[in-house]
PDB file of N, CA and C in Angstrom:
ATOM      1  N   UNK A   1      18.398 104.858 101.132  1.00  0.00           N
ATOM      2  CA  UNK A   1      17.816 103.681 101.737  1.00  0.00           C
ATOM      3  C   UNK A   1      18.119 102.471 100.859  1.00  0.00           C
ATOM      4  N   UNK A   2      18.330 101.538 101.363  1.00  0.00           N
ATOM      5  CA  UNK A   2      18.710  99.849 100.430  1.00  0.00           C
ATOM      6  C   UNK A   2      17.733  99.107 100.717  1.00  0.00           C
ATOM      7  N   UNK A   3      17.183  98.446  99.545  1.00  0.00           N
ATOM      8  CA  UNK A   3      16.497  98.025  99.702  1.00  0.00           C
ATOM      9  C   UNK A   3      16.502  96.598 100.490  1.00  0.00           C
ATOM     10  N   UNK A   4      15.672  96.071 101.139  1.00  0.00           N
ATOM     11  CA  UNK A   4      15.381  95.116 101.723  1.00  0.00           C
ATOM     12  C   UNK A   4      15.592  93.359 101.178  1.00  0.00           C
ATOM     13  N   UNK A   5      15.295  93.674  99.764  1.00  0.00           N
ATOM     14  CA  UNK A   5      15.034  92.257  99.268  1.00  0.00           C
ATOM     15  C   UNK A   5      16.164  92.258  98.384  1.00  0.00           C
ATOM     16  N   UNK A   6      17.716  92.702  98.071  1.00  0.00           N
ATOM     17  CA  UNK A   6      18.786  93.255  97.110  1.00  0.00           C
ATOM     18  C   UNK A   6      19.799  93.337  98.782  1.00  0.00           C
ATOM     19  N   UNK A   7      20.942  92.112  98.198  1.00  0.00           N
ATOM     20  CA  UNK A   7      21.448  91.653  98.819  1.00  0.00           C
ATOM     21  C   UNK A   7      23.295  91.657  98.270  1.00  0.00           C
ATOM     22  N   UNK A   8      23.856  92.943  98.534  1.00  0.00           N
ATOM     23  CA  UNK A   8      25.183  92.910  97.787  1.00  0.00           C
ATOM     24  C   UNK A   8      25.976  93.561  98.583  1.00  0.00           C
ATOM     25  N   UNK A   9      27.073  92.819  98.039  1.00  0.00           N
ATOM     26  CA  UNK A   9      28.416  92.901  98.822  1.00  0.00           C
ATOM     27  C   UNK A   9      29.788  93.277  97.551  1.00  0.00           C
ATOM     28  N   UNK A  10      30.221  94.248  98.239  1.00  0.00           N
ATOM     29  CA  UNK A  10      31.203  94.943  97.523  1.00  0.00           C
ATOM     30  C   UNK A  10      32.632  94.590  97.987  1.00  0.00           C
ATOM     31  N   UNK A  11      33.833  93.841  96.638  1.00  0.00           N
ATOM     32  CA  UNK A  11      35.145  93.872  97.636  1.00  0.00           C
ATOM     33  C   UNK A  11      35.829  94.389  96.882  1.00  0.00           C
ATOM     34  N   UNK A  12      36.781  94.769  97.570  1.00  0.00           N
ATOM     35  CA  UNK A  12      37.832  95.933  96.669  1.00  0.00           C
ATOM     36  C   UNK A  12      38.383  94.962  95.172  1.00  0.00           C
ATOM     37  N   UNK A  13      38.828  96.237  94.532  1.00  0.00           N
ATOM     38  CA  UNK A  13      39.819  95.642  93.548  1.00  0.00           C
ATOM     39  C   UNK A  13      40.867  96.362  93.487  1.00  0.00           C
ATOM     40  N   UNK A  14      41.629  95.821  93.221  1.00  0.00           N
ATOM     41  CA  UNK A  14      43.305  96.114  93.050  1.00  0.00           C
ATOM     42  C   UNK A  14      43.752  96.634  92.040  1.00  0.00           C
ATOM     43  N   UNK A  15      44.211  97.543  92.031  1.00  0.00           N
ATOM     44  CA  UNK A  15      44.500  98.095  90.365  1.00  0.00           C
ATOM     45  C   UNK A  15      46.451  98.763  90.813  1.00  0.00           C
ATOM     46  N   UNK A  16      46.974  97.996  90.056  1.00  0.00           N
ATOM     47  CA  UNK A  16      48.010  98.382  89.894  1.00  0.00           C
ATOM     48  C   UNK A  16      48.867  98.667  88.409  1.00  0.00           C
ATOM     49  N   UNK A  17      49.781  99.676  87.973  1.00  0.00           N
ATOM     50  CA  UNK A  17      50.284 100.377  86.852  1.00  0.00           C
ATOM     51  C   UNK A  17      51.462 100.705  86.667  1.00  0.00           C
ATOM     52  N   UNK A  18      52.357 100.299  85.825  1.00  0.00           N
ATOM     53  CA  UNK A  18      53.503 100.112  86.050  1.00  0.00           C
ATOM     54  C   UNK A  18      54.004 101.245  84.771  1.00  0.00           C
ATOM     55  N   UNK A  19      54.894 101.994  85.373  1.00  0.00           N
ATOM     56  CA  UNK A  19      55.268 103.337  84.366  1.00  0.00           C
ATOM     57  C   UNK A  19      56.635 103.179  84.025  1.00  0.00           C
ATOM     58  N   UNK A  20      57.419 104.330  83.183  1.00  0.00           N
ATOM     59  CA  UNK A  20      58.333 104.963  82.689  1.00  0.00           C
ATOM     60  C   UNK A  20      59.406 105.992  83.175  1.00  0.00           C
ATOM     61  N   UNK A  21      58.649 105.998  85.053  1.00  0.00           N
ATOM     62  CA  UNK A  21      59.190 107.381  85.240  1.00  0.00           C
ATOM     63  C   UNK A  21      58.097 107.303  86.499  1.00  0.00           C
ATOM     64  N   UNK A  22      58.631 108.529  87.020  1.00  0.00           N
ATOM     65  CA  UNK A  22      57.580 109.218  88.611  1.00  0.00           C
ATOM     66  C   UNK A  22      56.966 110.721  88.110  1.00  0.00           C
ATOM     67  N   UNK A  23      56.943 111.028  86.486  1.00  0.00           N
ATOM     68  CA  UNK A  23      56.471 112.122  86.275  1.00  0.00           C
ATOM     69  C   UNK A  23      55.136 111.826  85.358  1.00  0.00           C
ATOM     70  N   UNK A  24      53.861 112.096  86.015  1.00  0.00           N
ATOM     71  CA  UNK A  24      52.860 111.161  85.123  1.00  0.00           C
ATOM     72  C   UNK A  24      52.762 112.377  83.847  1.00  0.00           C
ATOM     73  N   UNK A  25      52.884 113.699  83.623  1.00  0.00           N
ATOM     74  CA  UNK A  25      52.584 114.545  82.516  1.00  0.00           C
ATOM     75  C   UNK A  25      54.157 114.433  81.538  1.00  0.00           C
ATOM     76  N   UNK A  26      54.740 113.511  81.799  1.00  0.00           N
ATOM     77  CA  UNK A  26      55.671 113.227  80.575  1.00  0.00           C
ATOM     78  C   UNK A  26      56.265 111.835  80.705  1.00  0.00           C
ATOM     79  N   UNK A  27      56.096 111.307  81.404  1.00  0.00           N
ATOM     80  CA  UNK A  27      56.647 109.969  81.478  1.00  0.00           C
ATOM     81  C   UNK A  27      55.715 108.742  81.459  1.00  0.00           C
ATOM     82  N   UNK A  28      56.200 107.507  80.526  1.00  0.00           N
ATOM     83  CA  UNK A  28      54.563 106.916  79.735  1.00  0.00           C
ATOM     84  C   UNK A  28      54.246 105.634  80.850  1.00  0.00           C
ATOM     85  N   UNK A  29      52.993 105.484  80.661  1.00  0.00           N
ATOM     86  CA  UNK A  29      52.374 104.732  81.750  1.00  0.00           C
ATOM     87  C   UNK A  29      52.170 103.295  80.412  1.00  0.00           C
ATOM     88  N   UNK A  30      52.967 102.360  81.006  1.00  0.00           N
ATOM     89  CA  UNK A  30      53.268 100.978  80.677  1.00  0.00           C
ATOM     90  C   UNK A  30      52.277  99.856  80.522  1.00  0.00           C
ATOM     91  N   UNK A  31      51.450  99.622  81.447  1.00  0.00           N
ATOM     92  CA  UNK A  31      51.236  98.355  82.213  1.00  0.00           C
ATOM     93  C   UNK A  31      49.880  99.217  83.196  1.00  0.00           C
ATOM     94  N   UNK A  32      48.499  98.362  82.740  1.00  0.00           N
ATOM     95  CA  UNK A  32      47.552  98.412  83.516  1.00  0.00           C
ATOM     96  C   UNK A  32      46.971  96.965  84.557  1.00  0.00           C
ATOM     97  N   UNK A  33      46.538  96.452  85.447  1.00  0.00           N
ATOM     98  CA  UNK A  33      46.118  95.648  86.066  1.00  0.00           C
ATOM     99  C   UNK A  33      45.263  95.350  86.668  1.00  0.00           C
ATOM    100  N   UNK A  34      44.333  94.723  86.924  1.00  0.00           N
ATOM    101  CA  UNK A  34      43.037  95.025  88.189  1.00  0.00           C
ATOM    102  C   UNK A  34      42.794  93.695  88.326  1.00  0.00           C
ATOM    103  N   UNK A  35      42.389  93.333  89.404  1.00  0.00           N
ATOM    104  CA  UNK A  35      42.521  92.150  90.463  1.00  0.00           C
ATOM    105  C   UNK A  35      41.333  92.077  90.884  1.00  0.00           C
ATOM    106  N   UNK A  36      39.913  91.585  91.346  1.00  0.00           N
ATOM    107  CA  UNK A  36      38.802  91.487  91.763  1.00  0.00           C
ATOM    108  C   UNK A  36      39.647  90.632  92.965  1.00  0.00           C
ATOM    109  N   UNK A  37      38.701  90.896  94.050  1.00  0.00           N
ATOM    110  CA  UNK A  37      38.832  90.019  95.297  1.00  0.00           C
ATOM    111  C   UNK A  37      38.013  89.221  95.918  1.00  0.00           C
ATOM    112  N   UNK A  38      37.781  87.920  96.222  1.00  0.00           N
ATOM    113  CA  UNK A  38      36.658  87.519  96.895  1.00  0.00           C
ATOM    114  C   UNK A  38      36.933  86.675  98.323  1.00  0.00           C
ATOM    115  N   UNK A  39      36.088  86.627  98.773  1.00  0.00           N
ATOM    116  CA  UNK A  39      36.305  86.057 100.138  1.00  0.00           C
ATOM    117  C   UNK A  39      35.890  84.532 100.397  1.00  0.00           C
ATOM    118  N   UNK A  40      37.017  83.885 100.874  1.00  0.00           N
ATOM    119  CA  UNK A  40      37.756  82.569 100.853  1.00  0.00           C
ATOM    120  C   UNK A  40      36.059  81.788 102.028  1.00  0.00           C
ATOM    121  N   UNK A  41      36.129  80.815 102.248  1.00  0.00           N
ATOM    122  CA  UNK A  41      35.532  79.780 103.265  1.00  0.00           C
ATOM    123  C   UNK A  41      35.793  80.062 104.757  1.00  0.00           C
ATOM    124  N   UNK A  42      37.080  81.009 105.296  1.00  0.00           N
ATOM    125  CA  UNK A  42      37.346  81.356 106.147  1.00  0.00           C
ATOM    126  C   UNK A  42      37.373  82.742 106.476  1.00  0.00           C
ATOM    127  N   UNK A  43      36.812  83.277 105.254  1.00  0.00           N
ATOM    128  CA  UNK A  43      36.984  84.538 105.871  1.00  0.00           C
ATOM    129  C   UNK A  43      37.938  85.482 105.204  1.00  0.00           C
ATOM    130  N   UNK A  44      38.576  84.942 104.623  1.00  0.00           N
ATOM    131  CA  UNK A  44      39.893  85.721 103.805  1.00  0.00           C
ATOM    132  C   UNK A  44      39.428  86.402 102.835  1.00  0.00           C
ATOM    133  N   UNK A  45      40.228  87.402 102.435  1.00  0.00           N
ATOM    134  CA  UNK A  45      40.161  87.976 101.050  1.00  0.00           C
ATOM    135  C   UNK A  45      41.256  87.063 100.070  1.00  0.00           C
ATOM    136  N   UNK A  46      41.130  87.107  98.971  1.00  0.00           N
ATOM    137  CA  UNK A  46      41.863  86.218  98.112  1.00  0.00           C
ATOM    138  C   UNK A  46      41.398  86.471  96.740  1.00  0.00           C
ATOM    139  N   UNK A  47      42.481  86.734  95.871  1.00  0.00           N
ATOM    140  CA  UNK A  47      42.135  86.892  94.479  1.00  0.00           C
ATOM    141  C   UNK A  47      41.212  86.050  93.471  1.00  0.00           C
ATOM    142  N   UNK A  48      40.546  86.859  92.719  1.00  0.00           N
ATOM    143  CA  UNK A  48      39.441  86.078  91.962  1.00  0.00           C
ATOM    144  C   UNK A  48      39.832  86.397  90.625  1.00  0.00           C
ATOM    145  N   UNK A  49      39.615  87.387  90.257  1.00  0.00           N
ATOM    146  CA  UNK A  49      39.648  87.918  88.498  1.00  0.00           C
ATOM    147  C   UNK A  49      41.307  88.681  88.832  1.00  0.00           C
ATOM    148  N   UNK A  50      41.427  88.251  87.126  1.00  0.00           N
ATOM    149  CA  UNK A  50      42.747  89.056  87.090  1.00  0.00           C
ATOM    150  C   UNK A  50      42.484  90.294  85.570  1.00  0.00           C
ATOM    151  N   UNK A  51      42.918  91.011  85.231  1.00  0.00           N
ATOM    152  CA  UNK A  51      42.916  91.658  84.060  1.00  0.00           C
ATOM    153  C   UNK A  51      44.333  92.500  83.716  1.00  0.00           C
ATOM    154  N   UNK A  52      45.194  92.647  82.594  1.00  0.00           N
ATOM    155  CA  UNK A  52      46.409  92.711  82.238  1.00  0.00           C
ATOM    156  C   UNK A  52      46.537  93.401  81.383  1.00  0.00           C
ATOM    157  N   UNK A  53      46.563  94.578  80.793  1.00  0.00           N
ATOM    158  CA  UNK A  53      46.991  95.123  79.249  1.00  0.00           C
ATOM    159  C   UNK A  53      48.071  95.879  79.738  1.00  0.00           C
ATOM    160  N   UNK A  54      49.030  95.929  78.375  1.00  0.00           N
ATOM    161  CA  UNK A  54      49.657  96.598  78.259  1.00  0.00           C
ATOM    162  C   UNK A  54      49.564  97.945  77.508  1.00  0.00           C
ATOM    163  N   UNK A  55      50.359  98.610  77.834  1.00  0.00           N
ATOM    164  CA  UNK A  55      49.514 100.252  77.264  1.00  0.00           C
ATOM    165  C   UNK A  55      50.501 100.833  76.115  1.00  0.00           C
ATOM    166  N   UNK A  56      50.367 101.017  74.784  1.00  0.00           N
ATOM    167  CA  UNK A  56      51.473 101.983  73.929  1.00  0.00           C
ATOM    168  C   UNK A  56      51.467 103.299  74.629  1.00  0.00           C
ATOM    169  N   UNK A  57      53.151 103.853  74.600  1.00  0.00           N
ATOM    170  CA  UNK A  57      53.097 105.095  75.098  1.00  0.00           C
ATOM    171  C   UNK A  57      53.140 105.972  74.078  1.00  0.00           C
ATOM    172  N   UNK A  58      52.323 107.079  74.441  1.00  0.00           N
ATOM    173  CA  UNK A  58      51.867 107.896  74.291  1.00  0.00           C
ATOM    174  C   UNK A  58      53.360 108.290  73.229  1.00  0.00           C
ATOM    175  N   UNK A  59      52.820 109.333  72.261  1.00  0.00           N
ATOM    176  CA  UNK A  59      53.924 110.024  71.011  1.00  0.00           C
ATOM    177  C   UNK A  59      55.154 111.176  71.948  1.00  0.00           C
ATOM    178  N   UNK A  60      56.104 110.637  72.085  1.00  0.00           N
ATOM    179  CA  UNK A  60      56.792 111.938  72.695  1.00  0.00           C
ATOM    180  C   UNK A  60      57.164 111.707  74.378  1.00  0.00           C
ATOM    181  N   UNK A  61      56.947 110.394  74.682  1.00  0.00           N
ATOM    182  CA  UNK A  61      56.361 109.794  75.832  1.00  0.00           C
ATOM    183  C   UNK A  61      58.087 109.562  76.516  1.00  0.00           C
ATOM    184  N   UNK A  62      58.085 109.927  77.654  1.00  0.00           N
ATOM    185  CA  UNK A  62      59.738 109.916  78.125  1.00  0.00           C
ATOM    186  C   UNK A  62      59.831 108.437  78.878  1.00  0.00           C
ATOM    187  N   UNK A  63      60.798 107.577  78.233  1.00  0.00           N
ATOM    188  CA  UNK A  63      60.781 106.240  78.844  1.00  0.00           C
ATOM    189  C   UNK A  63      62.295 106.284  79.857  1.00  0.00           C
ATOM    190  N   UNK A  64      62.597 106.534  80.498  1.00  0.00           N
ATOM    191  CA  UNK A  64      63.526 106.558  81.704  1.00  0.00           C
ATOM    192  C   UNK A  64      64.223 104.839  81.757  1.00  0.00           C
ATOM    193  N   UNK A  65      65.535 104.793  81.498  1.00  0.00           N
ATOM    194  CA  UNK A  65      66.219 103.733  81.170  1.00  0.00           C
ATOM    195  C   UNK A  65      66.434 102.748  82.606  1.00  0.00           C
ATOM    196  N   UNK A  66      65.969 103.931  83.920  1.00  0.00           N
ATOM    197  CA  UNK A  66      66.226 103.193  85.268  1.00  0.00           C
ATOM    198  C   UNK A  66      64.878 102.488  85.343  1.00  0.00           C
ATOM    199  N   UNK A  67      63.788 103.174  85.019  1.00  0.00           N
ATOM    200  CA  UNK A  67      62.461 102.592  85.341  1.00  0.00           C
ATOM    201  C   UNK A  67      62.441 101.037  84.648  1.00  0.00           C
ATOM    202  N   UNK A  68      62.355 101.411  83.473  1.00  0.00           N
ATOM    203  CA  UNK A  68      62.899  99.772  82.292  1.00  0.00           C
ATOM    204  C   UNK A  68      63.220  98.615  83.123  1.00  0.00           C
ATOM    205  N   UNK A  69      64.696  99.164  83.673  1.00  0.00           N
ATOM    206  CA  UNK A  69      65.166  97.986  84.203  1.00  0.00           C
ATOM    207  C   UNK A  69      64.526  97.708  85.474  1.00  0.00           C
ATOM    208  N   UNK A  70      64.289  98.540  86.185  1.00  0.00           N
ATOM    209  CA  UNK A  70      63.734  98.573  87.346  1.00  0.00           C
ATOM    210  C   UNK A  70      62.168  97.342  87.148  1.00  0.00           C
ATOM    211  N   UNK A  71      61.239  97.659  86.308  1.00  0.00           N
ATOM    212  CA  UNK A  71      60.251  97.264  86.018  1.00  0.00           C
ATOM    213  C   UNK A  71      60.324  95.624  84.459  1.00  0.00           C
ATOM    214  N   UNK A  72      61.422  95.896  84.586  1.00  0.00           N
ATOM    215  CA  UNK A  72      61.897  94.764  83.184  1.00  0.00           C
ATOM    216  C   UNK A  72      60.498  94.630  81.888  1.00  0.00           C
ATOM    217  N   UNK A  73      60.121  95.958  81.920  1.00  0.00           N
ATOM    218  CA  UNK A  73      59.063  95.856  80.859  1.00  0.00           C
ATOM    219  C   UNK A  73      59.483  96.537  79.348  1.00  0.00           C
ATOM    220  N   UNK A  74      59.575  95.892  78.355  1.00  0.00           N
ATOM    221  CA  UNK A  74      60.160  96.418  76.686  1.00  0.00           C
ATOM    222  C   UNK A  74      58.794  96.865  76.361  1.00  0.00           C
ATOM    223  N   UNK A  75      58.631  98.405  76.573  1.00  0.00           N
ATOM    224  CA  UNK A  75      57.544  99.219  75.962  1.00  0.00           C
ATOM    225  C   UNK A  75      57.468  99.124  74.023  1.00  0.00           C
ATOM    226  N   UNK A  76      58.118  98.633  73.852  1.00  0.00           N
ATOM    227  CA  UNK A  76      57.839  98.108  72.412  1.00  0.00           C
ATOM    228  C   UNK A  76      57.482  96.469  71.808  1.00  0.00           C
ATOM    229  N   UNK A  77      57.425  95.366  73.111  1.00  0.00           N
ATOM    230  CA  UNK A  77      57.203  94.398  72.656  1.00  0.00           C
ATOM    231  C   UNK A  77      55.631  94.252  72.480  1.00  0.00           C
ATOM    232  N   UNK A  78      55.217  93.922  71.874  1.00  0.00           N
ATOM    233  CA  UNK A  78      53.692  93.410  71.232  1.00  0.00           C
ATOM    234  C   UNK A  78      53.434  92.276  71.809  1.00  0.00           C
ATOM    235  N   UNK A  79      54.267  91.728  71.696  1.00  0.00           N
ATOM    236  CA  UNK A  79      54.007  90.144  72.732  1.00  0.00           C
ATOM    237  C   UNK A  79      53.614  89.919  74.215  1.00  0.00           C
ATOM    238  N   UNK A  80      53.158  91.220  75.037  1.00  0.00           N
ATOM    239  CA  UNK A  80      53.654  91.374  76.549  1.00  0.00           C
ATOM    240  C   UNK A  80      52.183  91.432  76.612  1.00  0.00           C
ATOM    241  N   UNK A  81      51.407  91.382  76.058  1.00  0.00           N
ATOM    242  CA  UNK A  81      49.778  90.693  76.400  1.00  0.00           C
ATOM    243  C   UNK A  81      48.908  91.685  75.652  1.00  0.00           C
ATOM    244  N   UNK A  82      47.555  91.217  76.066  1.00  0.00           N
ATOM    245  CA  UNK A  82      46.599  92.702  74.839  1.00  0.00           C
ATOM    246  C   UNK A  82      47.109  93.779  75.637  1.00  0.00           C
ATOM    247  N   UNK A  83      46.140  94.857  74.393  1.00  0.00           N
ATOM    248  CA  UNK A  83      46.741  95.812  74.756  1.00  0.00           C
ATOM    249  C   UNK A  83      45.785  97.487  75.355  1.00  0.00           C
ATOM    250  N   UNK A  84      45.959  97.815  75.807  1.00  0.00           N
ATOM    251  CA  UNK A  84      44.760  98.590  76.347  1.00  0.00           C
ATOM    252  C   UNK A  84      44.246  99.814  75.085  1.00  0.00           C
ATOM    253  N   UNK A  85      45.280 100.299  74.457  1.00  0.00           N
ATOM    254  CA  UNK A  85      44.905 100.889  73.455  1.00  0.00           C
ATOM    255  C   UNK A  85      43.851 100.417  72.176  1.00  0.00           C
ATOM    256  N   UNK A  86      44.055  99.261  72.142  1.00  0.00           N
ATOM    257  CA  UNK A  86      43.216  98.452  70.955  1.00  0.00           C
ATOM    258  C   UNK A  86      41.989  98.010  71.760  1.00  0.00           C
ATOM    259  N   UNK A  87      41.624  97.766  72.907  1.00  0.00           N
ATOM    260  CA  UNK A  87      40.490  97.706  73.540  1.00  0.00           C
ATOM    261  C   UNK A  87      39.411  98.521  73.039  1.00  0.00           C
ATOM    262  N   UNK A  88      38.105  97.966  72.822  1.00  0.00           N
ATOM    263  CA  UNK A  88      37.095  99.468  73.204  1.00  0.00           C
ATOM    264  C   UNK A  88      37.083 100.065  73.813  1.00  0.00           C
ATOM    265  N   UNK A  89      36.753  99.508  75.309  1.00  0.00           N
ATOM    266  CA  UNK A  89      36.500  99.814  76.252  1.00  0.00           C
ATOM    267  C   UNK A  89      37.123  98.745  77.683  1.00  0.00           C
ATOM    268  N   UNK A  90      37.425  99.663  78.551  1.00  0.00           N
ATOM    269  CA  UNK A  90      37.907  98.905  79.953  1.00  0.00           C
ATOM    270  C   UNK A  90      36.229  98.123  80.728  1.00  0.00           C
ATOM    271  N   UNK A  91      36.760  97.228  81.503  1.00  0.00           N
ATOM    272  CA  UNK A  91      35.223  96.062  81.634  1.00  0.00           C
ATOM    273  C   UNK A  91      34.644  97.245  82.072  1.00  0.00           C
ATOM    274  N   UNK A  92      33.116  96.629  82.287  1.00  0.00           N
ATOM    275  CA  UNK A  92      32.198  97.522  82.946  1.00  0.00           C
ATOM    276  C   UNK A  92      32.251  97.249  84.493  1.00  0.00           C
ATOM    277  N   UNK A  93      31.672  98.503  85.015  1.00  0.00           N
ATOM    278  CA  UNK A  93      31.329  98.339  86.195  1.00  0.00           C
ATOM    279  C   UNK A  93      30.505  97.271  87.197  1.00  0.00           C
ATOM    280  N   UNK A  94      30.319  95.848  86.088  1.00  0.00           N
ATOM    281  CA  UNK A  94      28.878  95.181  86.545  1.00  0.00           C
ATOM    282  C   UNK A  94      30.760  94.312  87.088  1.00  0.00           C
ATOM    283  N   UNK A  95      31.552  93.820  86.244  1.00  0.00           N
ATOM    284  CA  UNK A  95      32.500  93.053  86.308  1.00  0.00           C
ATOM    285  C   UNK A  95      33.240  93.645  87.781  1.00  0.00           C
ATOM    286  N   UNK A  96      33.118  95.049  87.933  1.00  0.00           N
ATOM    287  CA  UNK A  96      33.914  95.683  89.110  1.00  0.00           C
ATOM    288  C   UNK A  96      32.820  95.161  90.258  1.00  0.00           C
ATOM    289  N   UNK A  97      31.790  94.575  90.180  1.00  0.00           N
ATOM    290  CA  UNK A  97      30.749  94.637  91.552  1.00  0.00           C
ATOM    291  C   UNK A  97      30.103  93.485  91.632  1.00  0.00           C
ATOM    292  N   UNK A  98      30.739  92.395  90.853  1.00  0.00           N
ATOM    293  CA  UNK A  98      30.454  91.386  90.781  1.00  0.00           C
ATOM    294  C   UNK A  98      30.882  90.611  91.893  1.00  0.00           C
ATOM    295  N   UNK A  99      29.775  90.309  93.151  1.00  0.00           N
ATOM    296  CA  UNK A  99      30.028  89.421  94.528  1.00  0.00           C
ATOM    297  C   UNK A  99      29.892  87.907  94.184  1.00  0.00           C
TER     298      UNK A  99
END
C-alpha cells in the first residue's frame, strides 16, 4: 500500500558501459555511465544528471585491438575522467530516485 500523503515519481536511468571485447569473464570493462532522466514542460523525457568513470582493467584483463578502435578509448590514459576504482562507493540510491 503507498501511502497517501508521499508523493513520488520514478524515471529511468540510463546506464551505459563501454568494454574490451563481447566476452564479459575475460575481456575488461572500460567505461561506466548513468544518466538520470527528467521530464521536460511538455512532457518529454530529457536528460538531467550525468555520471562518467572510467574503470582500470582488471590484472590479466584481455583488451581486443578492434574494440579500442571501435570505442577510441586508451585503457591506460588517467586523463579520461575519475575513476571508478578509486571511488568508495557508486552514488546512492537516494541520487537514483531523485524526482
Amino acid at each position: 500500500m503507498v501511502c497517501a500523503t508521499v508523493s513520488a515519481v520514478f524515471y529511468p536511468v540510463v546506464i551505459d558501459v563501454e568494454t574490451a571485447g563481447f566476452n564479459a569473464k575475460t575481456d575488461a570493462l572500460l567505461e561506466i555511465a548513468a544518466i538520470t532522466l527528467k521530464m521536460d514542460e511538455h512532457g518529454w523525457l530529457m536528460p538531467d544528471e550525468t555520471l562518467h568513470f572510467h574503470v582500470e582493467p582488471f590484472e590479466g584483463a584481455n583488451l581486443q585491438p578492434e574494440a579500442l578502435a571501435f570505442n577510441g578509448i586508451n585503457p591506460h590514459d588517467r586523463s579520461a575522467g575519475p575513476s571508478a576504482n578509486t571511488m568508495p562507493c557508486m552514488p546512492s540510491s537516494k541520487w537514483c530516485a531523485k524526482g
